[in-house]
N, C-alpha and C. Protein backbone atom coordinates (compact mmCIF):
# COMPACT_ATOMS: atom_id res chain seq x y z
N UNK A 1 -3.40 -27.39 2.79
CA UNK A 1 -4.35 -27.00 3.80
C UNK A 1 -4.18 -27.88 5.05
N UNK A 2 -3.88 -28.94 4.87
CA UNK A 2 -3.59 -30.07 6.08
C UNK A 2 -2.41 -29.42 7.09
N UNK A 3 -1.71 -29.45 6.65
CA UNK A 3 -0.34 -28.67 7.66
C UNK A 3 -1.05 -27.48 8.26
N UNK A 4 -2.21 -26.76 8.08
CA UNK A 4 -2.70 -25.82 8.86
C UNK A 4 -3.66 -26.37 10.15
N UNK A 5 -4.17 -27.56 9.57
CA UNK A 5 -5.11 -28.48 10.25
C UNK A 5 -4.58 -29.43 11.30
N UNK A 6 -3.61 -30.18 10.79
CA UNK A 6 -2.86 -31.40 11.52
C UNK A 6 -2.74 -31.42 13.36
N UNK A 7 -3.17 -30.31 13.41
CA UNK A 7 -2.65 -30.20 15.23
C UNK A 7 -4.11 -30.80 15.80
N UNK A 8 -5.36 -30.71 14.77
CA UNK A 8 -6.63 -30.90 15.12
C UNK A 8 -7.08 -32.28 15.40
N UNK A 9 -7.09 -32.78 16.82
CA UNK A 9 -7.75 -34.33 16.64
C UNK A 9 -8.68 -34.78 15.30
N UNK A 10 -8.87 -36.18 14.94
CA UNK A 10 -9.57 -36.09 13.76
C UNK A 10 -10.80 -36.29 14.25
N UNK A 11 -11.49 -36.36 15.45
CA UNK A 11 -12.80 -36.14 15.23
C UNK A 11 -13.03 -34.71 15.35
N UNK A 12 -12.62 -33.98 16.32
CA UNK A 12 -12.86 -32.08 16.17
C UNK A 12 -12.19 -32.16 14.47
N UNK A 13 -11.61 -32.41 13.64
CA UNK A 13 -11.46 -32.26 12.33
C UNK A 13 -12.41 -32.15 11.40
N UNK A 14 -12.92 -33.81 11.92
CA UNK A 14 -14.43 -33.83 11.40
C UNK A 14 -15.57 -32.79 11.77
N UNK A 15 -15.53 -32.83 13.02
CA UNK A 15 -16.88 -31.97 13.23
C UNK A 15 -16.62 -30.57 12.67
N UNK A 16 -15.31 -29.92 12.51
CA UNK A 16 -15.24 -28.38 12.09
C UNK A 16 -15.71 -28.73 10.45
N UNK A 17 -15.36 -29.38 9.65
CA UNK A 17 -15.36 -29.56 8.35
C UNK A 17 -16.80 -29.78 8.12
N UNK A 18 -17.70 -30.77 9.09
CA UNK A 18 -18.97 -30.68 8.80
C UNK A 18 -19.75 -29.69 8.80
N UNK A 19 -19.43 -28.51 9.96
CA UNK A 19 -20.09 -27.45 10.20
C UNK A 19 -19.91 -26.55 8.91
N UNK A 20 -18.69 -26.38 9.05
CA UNK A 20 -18.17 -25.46 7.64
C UNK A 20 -19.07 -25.87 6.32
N UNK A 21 -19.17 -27.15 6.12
CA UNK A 21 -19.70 -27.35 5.10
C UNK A 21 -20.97 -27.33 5.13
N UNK A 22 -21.80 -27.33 6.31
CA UNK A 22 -23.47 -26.81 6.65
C UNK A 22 -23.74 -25.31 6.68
N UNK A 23 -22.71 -24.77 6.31
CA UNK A 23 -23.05 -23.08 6.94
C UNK A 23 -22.65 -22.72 6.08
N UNK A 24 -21.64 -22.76 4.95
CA UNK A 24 -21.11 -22.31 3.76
C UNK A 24 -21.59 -22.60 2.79
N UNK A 25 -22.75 -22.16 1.89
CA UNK A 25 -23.26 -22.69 0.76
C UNK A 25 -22.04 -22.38 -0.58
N UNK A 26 -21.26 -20.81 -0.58
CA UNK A 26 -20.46 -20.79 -1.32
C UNK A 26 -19.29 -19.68 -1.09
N UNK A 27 -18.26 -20.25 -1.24
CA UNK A 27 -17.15 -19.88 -1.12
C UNK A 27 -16.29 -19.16 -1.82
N UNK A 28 -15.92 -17.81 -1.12
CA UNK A 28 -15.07 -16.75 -2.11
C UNK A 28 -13.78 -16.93 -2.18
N UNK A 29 -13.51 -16.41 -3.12
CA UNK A 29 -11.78 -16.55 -3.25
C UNK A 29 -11.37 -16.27 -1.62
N UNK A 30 -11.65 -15.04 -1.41
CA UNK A 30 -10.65 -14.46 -0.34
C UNK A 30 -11.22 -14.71 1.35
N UNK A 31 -11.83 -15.90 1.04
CA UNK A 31 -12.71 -16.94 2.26
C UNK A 31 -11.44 -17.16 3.05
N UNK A 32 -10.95 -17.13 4.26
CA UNK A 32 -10.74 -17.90 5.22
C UNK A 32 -11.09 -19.15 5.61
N UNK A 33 -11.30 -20.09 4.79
CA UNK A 33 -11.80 -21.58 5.26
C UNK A 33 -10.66 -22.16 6.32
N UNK A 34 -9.77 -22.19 6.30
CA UNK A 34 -9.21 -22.59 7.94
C UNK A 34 -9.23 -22.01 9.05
N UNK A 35 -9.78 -21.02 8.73
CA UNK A 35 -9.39 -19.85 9.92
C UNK A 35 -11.18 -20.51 10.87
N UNK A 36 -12.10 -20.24 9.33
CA UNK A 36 -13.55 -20.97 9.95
C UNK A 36 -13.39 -22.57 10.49
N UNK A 37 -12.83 -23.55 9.67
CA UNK A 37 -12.70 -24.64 10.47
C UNK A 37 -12.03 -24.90 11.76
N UNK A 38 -11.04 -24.18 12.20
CA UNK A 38 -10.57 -24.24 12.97
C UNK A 38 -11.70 -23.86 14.18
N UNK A 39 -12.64 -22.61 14.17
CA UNK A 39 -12.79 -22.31 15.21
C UNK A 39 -14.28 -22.80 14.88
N UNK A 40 -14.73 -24.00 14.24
CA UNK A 40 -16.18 -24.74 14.57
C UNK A 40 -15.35 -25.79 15.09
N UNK A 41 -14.46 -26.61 14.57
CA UNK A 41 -13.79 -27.32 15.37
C UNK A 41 -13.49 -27.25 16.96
N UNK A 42 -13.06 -25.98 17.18
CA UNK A 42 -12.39 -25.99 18.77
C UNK A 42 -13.46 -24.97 19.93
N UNK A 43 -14.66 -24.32 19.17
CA UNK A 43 -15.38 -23.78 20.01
C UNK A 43 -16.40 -24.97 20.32
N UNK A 44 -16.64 -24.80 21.82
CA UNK A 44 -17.51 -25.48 22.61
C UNK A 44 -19.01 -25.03 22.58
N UNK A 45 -19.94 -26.27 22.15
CA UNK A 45 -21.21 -25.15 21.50
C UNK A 45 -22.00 -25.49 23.29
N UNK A 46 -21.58 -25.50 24.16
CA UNK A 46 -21.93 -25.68 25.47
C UNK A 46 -21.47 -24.44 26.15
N UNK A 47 -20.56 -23.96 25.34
CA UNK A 47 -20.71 -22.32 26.29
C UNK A 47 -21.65 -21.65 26.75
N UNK A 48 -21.51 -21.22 27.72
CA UNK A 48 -22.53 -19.87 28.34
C UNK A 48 -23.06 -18.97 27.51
N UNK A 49 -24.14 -18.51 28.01
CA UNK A 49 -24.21 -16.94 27.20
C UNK A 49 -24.25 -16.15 28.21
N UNK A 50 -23.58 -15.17 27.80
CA UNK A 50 -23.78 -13.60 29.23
C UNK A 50 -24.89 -13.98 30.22
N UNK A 51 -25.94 -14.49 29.59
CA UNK A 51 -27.36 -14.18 30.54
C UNK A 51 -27.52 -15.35 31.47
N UNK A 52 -26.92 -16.25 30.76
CA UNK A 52 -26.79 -17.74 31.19
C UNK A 52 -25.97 -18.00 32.36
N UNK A 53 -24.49 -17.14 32.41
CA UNK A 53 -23.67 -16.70 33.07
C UNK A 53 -24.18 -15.83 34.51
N UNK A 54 -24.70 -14.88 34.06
CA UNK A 54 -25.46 -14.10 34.88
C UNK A 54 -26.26 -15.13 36.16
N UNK A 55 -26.92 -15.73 35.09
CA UNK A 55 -27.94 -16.56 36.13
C UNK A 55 -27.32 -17.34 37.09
N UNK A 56 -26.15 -17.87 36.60
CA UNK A 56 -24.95 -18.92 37.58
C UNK A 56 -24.75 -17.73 39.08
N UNK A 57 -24.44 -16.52 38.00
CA UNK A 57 -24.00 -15.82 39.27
C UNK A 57 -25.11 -15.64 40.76
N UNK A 58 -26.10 -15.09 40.19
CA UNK A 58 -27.30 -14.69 40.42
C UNK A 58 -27.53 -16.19 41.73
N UNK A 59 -27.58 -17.81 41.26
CA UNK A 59 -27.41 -18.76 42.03
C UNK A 59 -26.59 -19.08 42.82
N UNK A 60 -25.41 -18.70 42.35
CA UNK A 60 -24.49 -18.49 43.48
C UNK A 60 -24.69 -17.74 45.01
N UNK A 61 -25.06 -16.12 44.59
CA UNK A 61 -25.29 -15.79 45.86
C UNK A 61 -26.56 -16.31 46.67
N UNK A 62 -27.58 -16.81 46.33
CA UNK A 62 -28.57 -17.53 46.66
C UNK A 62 -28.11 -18.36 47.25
N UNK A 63 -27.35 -19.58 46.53
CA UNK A 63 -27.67 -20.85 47.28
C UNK A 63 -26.34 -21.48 47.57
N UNK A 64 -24.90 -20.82 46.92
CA UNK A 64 -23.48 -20.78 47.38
C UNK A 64 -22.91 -22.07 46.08
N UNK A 65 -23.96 -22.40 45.43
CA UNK A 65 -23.40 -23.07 43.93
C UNK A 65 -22.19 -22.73 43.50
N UNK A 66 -22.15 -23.77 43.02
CA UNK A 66 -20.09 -23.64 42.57
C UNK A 66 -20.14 -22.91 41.27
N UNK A 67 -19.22 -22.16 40.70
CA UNK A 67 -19.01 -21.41 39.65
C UNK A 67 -17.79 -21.85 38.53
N UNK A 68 -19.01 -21.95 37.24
CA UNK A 68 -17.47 -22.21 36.47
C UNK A 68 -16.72 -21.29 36.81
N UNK A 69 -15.18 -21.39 36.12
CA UNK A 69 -13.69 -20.66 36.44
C UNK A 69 -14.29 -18.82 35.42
N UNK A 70 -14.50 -19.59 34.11
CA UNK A 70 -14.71 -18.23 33.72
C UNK A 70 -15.74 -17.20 33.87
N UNK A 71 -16.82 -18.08 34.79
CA UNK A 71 -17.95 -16.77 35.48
C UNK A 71 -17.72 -16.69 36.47
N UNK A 72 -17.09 -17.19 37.64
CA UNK A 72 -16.24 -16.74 39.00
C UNK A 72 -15.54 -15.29 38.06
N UNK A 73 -14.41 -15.77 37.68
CA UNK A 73 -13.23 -14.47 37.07
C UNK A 73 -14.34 -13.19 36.60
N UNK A 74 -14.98 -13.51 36.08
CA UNK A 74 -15.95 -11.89 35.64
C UNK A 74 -16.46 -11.25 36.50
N UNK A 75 -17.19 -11.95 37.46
CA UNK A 75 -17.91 -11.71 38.34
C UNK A 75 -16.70 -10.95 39.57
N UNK A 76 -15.73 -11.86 39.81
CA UNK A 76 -14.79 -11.26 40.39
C UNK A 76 -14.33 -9.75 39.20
N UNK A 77 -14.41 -9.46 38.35
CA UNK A 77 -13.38 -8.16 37.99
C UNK A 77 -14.60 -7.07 37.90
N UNK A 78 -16.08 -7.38 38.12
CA UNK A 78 -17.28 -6.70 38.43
C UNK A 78 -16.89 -6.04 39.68
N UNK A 79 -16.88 -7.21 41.11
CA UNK A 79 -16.69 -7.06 41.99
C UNK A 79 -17.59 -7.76 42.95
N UNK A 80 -17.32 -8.71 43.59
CA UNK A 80 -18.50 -9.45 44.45
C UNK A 80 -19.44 -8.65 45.22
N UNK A 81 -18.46 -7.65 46.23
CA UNK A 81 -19.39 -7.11 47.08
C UNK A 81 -20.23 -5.76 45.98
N UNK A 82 -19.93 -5.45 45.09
CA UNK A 82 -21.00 -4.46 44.30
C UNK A 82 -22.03 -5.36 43.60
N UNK A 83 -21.69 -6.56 43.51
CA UNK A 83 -23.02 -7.22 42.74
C UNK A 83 -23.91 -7.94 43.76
N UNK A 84 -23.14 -7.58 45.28
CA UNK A 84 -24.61 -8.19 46.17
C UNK A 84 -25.34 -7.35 46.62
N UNK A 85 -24.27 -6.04 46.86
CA UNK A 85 -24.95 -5.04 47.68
C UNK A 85 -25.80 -3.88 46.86
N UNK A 86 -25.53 -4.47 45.41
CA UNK A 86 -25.99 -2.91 44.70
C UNK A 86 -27.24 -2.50 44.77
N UNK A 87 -27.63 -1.71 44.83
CA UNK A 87 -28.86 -1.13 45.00
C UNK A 87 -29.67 -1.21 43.31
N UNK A 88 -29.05 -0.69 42.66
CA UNK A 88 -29.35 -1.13 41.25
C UNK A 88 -28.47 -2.17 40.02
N UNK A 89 -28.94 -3.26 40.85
CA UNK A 89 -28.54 -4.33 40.14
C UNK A 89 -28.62 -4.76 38.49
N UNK A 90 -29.43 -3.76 37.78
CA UNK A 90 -29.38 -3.92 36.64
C UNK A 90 -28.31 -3.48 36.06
N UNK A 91 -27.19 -2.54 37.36
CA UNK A 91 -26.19 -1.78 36.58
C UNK A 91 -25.06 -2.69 36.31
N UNK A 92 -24.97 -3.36 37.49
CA UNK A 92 -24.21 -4.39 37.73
C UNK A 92 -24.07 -5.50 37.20
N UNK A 93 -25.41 -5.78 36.37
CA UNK A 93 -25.71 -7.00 35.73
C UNK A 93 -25.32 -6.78 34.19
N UNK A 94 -25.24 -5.49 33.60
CA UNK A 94 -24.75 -4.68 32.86
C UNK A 94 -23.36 -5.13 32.51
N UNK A 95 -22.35 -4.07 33.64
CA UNK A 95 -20.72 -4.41 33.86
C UNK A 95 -20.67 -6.01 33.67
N UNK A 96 -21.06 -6.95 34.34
CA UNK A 96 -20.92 -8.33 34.25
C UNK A 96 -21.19 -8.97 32.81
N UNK A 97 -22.10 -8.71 32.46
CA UNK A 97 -22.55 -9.13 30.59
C UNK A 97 -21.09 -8.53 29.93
N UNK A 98 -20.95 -7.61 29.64
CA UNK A 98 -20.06 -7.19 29.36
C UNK A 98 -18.57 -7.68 29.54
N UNK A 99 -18.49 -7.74 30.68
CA UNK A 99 -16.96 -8.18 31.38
C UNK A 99 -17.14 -9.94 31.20
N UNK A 100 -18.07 -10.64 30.83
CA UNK A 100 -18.04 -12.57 30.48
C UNK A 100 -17.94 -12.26 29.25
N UNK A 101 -18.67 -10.98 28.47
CA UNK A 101 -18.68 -11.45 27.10
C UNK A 101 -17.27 -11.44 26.29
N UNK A 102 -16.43 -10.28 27.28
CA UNK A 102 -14.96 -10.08 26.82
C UNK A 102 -14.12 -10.94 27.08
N UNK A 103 -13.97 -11.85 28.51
CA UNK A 103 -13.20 -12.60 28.60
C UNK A 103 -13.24 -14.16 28.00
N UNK A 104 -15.25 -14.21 27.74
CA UNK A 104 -15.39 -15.15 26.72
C UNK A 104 -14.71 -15.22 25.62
N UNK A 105 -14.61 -14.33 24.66
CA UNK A 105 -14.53 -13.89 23.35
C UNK A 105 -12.86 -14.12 23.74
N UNK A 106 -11.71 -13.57 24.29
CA UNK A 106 -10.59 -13.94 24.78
C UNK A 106 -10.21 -15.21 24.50
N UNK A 107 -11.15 -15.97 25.34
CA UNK A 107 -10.67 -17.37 25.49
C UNK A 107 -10.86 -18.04 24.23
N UNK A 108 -11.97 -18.25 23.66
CA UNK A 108 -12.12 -18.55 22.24
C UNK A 108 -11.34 -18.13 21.66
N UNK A 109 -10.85 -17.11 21.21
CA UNK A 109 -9.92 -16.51 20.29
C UNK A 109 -7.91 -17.23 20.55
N UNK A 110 -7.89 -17.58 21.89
CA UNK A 110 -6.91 -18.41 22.58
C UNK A 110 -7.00 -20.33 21.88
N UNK A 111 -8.28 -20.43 21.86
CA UNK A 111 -9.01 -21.74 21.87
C UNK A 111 -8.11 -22.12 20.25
N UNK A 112 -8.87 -21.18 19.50
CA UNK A 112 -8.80 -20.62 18.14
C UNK A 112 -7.65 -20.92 17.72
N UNK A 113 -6.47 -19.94 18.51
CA UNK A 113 -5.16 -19.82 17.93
C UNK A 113 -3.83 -21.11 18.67
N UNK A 114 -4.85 -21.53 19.45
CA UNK A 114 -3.66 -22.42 19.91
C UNK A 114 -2.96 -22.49 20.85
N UNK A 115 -3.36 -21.41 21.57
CA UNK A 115 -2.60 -20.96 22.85
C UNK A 115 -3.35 -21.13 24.53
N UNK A 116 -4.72 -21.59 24.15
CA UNK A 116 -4.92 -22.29 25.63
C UNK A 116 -5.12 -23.47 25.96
């Protein structure tokens, strides 16, 4: 199991193994336990949530606040000028939930496998 692990600093080691072992009361044969340690280990429990995201955006056009990279990029593939000018902004706020929650889920899954 270590040779699947080894790339993992040993404190993210630790912390995935603790989680795993707080959230798993019991374990099936055909469990993925590295696949789960790996990604309590390397996900950031400081991430955004869509709505959370939203709100960054939402401050941004208000008050010209800086934007993390990955709610700039959503917000950009929404479209800036449709999320200032829209007339029904709930639609827009919609496309945007949507479009952070995908490129969220992306990056984690990158985080996950090793590749960002």
């Amino acid at each position: 199991m270590y040779e699947f692990l080894k790339d993992l600093p040993p404190d993210k080691l630790v912390k995935g193994l603790k989680k795993f072992c707080m959230k798993h009361r019991e374990v099936y044969p055909q469990t993925n336990i590295i696949a789960y340690i790996r990604e309590y280990a390397l996900i950031d429990e400081d991430e955004l949530t869509p709505m959370e995201a939203w709100g960054l955006v939402k401050a941004h056009i208000a008050t010209g606040a800086k934007l993390p990279e990955l709610v700039d990029k959503a917000a950009g593939a929404v479209g800036w000028m449709d999320i200032r000018m829209s007339e029904k902004p709930g639609v827009e706020r919609a496309h945007f939930l949507k479009a952070y929650e995908a490129m969220a889920a992306k990056e984690r899954e990158q985080k996950i496998m090793g590749t960002l």
